[in-house]
Protein backbone atom coordinates (compact mmCIF):
# COMPACT_ATOMS: atom_id res chain seq x y z
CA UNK A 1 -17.85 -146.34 -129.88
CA UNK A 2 -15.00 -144.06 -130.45
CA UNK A 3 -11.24 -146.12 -129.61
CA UNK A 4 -10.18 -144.07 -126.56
CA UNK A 5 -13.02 -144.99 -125.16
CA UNK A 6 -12.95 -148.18 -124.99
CA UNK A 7 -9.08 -148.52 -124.30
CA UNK A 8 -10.21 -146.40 -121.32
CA UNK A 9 -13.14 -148.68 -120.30
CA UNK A 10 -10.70 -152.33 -120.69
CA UNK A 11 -8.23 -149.84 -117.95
CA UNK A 12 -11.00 -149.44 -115.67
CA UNK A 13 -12.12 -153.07 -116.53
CA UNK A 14 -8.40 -154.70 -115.58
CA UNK A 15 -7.57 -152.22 -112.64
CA UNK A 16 -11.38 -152.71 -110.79
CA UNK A 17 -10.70 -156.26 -110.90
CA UNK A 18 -7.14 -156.53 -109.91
CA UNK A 19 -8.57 -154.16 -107.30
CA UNK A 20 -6.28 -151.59 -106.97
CA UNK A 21 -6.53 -147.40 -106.87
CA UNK A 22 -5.97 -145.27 -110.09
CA UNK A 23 -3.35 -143.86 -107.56
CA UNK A 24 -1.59 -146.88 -107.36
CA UNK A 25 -1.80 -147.89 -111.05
CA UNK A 26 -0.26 -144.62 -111.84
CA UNK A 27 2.95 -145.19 -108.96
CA UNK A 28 3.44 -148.52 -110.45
CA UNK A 29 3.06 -147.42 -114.21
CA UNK A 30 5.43 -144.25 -113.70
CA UNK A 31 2.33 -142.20 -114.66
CA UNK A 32 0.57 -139.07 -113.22
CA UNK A 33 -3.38 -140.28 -111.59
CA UNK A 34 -4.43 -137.48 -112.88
CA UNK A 35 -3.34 -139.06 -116.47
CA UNK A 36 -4.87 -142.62 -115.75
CA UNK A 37 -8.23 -140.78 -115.08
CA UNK A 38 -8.85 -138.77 -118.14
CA UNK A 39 -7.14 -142.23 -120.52
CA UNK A 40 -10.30 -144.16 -118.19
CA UNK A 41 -12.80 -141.43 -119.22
CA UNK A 42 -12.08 -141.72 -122.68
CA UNK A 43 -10.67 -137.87 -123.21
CA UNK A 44 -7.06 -138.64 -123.75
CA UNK A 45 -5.10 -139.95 -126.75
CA UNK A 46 -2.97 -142.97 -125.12
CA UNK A 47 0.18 -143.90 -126.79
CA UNK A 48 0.90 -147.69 -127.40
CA UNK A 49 4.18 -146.92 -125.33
CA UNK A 50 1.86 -146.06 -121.76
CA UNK A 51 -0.96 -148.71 -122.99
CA UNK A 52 2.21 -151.23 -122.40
CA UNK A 53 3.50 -149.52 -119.52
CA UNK A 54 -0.09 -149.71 -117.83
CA UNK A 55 -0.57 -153.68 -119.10
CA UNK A 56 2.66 -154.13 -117.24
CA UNK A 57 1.01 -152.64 -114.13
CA UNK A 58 -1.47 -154.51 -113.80
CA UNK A 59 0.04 -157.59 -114.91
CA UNK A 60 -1.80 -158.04 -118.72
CA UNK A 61 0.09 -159.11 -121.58
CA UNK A 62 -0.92 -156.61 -124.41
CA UNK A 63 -2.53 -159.91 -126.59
CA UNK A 64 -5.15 -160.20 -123.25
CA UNK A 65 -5.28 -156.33 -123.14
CA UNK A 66 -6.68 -156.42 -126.15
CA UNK A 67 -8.29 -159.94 -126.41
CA UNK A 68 -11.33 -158.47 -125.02
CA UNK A 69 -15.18 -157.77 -127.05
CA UNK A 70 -14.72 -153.92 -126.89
CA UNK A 71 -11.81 -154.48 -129.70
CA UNK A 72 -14.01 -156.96 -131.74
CA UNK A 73 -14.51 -155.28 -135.39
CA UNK A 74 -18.17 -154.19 -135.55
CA UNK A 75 -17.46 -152.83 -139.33
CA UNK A 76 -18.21 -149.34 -138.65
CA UNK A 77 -15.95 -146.51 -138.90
CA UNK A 78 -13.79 -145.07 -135.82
């Protein structure tokens, strides 16, 4: 499963269960919605800089971010 994706997937994940809009994820990260959709879909490149800015918004340390299976190495090639 190709990286974006899954970084995309753990957003969804965190922001369904803190139960809150992609509308107001994106108000309280300082990003666009229309940004936080296509990052949850999987088609955009997310920098480490709005991956911490989006952990902050929802209230995630970036160790439980990540601390999650879809980052567990499954020794194939991304």
């Amino acid at each position: 499963m190709e990286i974006k994706y899954k970084i995309g997937q753990r957003i969804r994940f965190l922001r369904e269960q803190a139960s809150i809009s992609q509308k107001d994820l994106a108000y309280t990260a300082d990003l666009d919605r229309s940004y936080i959709a296509s990052v949850e879909s999987g088609c955009r490149n997310i920098s480490i800089v709005n991956i911490e800015r989006i952990a902050k918004a929802l209230n995630v340390s970036l160790r439980d971010f990540f601390d999650a299976t879809e980052f567990e190495s499954s020794g194939q090639k991304q």
